[in-house]
PDB file of N, CA and C in Angstrom:
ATOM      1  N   UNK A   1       0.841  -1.181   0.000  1.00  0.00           N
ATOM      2  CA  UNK A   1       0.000   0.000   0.000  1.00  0.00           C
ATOM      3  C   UNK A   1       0.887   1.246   0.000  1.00  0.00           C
ATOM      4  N   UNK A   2       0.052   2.046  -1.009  1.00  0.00           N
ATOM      5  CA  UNK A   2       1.178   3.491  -0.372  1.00  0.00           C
ATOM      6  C   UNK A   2       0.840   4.226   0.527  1.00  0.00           C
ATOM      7  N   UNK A   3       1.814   5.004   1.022  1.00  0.00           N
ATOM      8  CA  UNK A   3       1.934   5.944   1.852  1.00  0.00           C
ATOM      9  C   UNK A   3       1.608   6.918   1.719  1.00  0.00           C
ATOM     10  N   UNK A   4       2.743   7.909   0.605  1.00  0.00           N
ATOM     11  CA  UNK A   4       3.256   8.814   0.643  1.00  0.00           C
ATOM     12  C   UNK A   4       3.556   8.770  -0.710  1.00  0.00           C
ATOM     13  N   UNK A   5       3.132   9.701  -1.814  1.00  0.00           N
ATOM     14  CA  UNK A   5       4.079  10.373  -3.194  1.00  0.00           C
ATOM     15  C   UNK A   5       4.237  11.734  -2.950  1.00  0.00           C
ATOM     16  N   UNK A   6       5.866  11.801  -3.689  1.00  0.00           N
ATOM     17  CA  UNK A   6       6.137  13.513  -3.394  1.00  0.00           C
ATOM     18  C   UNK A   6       7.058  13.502  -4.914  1.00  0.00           C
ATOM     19  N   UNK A   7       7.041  15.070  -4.789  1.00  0.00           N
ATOM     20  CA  UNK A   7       7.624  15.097  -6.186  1.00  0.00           C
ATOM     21  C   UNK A   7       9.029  16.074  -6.281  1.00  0.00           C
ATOM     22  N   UNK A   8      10.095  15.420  -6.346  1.00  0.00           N
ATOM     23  CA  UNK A   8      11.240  16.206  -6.071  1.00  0.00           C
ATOM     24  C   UNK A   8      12.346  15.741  -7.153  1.00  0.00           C
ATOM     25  N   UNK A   9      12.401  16.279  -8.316  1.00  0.00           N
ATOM     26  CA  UNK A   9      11.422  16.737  -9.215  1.00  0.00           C
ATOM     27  C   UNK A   9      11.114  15.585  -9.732  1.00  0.00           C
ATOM     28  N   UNK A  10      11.425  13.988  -9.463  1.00  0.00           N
ATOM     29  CA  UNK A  10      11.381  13.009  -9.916  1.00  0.00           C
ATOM     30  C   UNK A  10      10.156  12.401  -8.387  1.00  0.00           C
ATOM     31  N   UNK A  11       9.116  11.863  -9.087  1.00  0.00           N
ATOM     32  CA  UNK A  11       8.135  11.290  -8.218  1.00  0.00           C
ATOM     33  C   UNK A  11       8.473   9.969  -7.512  1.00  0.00           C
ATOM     34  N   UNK A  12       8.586  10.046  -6.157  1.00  0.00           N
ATOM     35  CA  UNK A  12       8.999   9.062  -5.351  1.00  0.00           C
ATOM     36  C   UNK A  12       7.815   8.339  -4.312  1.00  0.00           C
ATOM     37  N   UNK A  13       7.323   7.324  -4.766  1.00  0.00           N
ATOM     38  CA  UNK A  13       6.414   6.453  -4.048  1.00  0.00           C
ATOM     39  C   UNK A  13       6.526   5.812  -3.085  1.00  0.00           C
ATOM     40  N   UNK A  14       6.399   6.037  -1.707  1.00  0.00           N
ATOM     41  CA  UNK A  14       6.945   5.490  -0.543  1.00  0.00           C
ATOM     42  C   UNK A  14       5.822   4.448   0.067  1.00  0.00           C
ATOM     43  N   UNK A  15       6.451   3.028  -0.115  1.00  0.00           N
ATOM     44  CA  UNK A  15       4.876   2.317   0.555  1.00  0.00           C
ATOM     45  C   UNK A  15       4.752   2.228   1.836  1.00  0.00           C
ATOM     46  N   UNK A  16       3.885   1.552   2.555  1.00  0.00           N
ATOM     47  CA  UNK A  16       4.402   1.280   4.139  1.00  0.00           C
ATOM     48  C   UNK A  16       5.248   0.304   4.854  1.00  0.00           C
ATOM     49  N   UNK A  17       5.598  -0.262   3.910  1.00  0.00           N
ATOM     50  CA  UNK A  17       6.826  -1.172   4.423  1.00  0.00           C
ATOM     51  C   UNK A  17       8.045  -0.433   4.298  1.00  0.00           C
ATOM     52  N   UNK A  18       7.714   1.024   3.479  1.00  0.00           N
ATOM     53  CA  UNK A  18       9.531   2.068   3.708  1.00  0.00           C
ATOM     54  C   UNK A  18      10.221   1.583   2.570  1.00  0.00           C
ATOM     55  N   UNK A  19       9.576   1.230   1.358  1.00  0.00           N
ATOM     56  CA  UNK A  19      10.407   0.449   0.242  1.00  0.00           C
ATOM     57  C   UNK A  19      10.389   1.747  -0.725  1.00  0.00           C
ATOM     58  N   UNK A  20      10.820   2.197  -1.462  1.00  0.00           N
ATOM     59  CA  UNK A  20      10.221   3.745  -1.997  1.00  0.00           C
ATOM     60  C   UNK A  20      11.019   3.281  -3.879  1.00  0.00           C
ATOM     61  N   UNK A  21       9.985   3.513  -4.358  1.00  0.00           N
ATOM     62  CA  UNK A  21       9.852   3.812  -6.097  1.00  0.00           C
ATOM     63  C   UNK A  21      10.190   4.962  -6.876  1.00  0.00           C
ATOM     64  N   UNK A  22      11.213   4.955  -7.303  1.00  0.00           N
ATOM     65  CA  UNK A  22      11.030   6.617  -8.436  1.00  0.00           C
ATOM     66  C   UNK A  22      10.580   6.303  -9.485  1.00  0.00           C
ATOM     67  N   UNK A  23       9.846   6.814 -10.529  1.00  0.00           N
ATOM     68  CA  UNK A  23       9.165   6.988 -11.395  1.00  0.00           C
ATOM     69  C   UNK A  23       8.878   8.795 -12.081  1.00  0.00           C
ATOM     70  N   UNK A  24       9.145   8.535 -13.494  1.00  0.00           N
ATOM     71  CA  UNK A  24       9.245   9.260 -13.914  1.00  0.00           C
ATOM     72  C   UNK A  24       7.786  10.039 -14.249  1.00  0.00           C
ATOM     73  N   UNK A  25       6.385   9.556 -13.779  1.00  0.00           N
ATOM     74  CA  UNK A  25       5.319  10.519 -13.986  1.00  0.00           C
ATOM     75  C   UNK A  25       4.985  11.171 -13.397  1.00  0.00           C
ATOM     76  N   UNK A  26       4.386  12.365 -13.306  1.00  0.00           N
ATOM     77  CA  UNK A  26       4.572  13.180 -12.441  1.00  0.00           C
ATOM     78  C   UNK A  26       3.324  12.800 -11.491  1.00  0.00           C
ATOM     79  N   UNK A  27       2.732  13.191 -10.183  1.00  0.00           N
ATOM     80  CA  UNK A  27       2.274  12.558  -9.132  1.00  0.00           C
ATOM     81  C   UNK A  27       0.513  12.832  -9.367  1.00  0.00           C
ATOM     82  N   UNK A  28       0.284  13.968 -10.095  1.00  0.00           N
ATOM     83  CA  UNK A  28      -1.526  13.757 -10.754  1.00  0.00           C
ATOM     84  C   UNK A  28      -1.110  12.277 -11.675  1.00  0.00           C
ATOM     85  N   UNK A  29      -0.491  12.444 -12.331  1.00  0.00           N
ATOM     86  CA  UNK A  29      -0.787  11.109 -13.211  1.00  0.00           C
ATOM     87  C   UNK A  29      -0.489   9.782 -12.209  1.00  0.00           C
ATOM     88  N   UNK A  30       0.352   9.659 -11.280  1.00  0.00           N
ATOM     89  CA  UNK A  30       0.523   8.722 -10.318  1.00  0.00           C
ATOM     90  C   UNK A  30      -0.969   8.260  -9.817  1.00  0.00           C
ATOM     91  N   UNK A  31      -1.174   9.375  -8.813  1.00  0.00           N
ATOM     92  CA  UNK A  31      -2.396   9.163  -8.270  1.00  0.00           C
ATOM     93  C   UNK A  31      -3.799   8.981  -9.540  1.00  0.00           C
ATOM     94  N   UNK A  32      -3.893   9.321 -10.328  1.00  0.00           N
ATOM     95  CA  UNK A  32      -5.132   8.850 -11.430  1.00  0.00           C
ATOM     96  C   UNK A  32      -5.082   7.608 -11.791  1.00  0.00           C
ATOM     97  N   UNK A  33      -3.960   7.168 -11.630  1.00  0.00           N
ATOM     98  CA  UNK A  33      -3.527   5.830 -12.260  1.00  0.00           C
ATOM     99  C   UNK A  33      -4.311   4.875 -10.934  1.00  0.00           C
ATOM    100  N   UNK A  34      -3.769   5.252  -9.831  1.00  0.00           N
ATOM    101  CA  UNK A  34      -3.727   4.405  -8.418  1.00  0.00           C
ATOM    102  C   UNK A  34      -5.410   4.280  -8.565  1.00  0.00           C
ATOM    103  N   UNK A  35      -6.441   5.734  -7.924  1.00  0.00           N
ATOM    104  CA  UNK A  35      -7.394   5.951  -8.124  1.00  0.00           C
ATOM    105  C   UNK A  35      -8.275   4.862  -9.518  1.00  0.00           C
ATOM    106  N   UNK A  36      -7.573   4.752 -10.961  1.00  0.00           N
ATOM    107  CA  UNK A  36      -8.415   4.109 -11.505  1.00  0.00           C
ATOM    108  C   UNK A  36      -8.657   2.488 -11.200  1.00  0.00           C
ATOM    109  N   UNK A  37      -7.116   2.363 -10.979  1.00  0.00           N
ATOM    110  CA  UNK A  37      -6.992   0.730 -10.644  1.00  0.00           C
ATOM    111  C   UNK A  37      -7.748   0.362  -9.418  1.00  0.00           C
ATOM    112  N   UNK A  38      -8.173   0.929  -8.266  1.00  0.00           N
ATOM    113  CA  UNK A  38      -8.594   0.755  -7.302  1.00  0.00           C
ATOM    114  C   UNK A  38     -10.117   0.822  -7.769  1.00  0.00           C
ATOM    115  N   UNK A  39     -10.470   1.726  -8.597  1.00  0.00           N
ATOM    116  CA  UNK A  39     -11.862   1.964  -9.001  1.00  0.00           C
ATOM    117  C   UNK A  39     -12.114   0.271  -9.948  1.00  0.00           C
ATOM    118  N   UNK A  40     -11.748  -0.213 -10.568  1.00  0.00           N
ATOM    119  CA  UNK A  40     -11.601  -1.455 -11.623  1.00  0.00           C
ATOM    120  C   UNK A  40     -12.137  -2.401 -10.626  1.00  0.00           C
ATOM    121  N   UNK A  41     -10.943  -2.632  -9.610  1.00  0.00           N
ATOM    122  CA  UNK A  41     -10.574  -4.036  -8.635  1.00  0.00           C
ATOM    123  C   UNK A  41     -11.563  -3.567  -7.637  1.00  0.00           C
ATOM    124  N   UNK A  42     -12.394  -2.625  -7.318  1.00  0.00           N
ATOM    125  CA  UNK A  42     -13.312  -2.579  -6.192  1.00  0.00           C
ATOM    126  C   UNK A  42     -14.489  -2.358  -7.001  1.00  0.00           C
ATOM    127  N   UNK A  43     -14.804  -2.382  -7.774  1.00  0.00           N
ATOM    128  CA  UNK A  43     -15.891  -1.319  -8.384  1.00  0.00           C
ATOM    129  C   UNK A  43     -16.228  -0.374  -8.048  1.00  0.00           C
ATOM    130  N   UNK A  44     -15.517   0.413  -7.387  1.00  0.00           N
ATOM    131  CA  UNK A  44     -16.149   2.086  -6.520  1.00  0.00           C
ATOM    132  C   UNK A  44     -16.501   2.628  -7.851  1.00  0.00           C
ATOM    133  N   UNK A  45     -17.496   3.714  -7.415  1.00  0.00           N
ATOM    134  CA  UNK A  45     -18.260   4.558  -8.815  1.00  0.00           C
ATOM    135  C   UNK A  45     -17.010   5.560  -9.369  1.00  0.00           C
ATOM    136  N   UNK A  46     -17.585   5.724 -10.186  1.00  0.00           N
ATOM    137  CA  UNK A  46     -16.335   7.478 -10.394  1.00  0.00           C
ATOM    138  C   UNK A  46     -17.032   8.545 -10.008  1.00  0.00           C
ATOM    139  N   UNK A  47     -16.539   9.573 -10.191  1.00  0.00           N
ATOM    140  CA  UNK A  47     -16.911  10.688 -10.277  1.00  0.00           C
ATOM    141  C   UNK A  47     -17.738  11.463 -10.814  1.00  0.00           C
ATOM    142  N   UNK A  48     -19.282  11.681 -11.073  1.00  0.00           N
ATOM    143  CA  UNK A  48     -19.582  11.956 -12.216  1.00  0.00           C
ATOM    144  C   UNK A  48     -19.882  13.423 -12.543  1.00  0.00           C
ATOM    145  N   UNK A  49     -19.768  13.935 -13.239  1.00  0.00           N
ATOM    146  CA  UNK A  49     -19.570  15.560 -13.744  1.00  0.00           C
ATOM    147  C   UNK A  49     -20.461  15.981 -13.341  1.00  0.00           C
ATOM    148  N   UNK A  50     -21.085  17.192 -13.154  1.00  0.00           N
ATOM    149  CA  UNK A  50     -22.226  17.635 -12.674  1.00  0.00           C
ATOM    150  C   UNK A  50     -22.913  17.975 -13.749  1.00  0.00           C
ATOM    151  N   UNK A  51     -24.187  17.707 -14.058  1.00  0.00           N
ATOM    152  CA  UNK A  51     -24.747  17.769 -14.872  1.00  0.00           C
ATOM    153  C   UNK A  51     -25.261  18.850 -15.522  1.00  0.00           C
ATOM    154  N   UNK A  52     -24.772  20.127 -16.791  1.00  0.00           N
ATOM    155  CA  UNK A  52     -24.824  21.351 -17.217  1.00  0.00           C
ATOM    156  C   UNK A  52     -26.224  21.313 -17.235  1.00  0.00           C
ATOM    157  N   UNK A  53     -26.700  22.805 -16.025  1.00  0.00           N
ATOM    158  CA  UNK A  53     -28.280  22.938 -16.286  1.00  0.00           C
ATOM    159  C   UNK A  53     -28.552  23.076 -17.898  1.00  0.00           C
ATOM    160  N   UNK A  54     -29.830  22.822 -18.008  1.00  0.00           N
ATOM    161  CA  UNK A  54     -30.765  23.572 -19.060  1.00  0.00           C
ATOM    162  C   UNK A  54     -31.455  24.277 -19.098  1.00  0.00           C
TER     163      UNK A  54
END
């Protein structure tokens, strides 16, 4: 599980076992990524836009 992403200037993923990842995307794209896969493997809903009055 992660912890912790920070971005200095290279994005570093720290899990809770203290094992830590660099990766070259920057940490919105990190986390969208995390967020979708979790959305897939759980089925949580998304987000859905708010709907433009008429």
């Amino acid at each position: 599980m992660i912890e912790t992403i920070e971005a200095n200037p290279d994005t570093i993923i720290t899990l809770v076992n203290e094992k830590k990842f660099i990766v070259q995307e920057p940490v919105a794209e990190v986390v969208e990524k995390v967020v979708s896969y979790k959305t897939r493997i759980h089925g949580l809903p998304r987000v859905i836009e708010k709907a433009k009055e008429t």
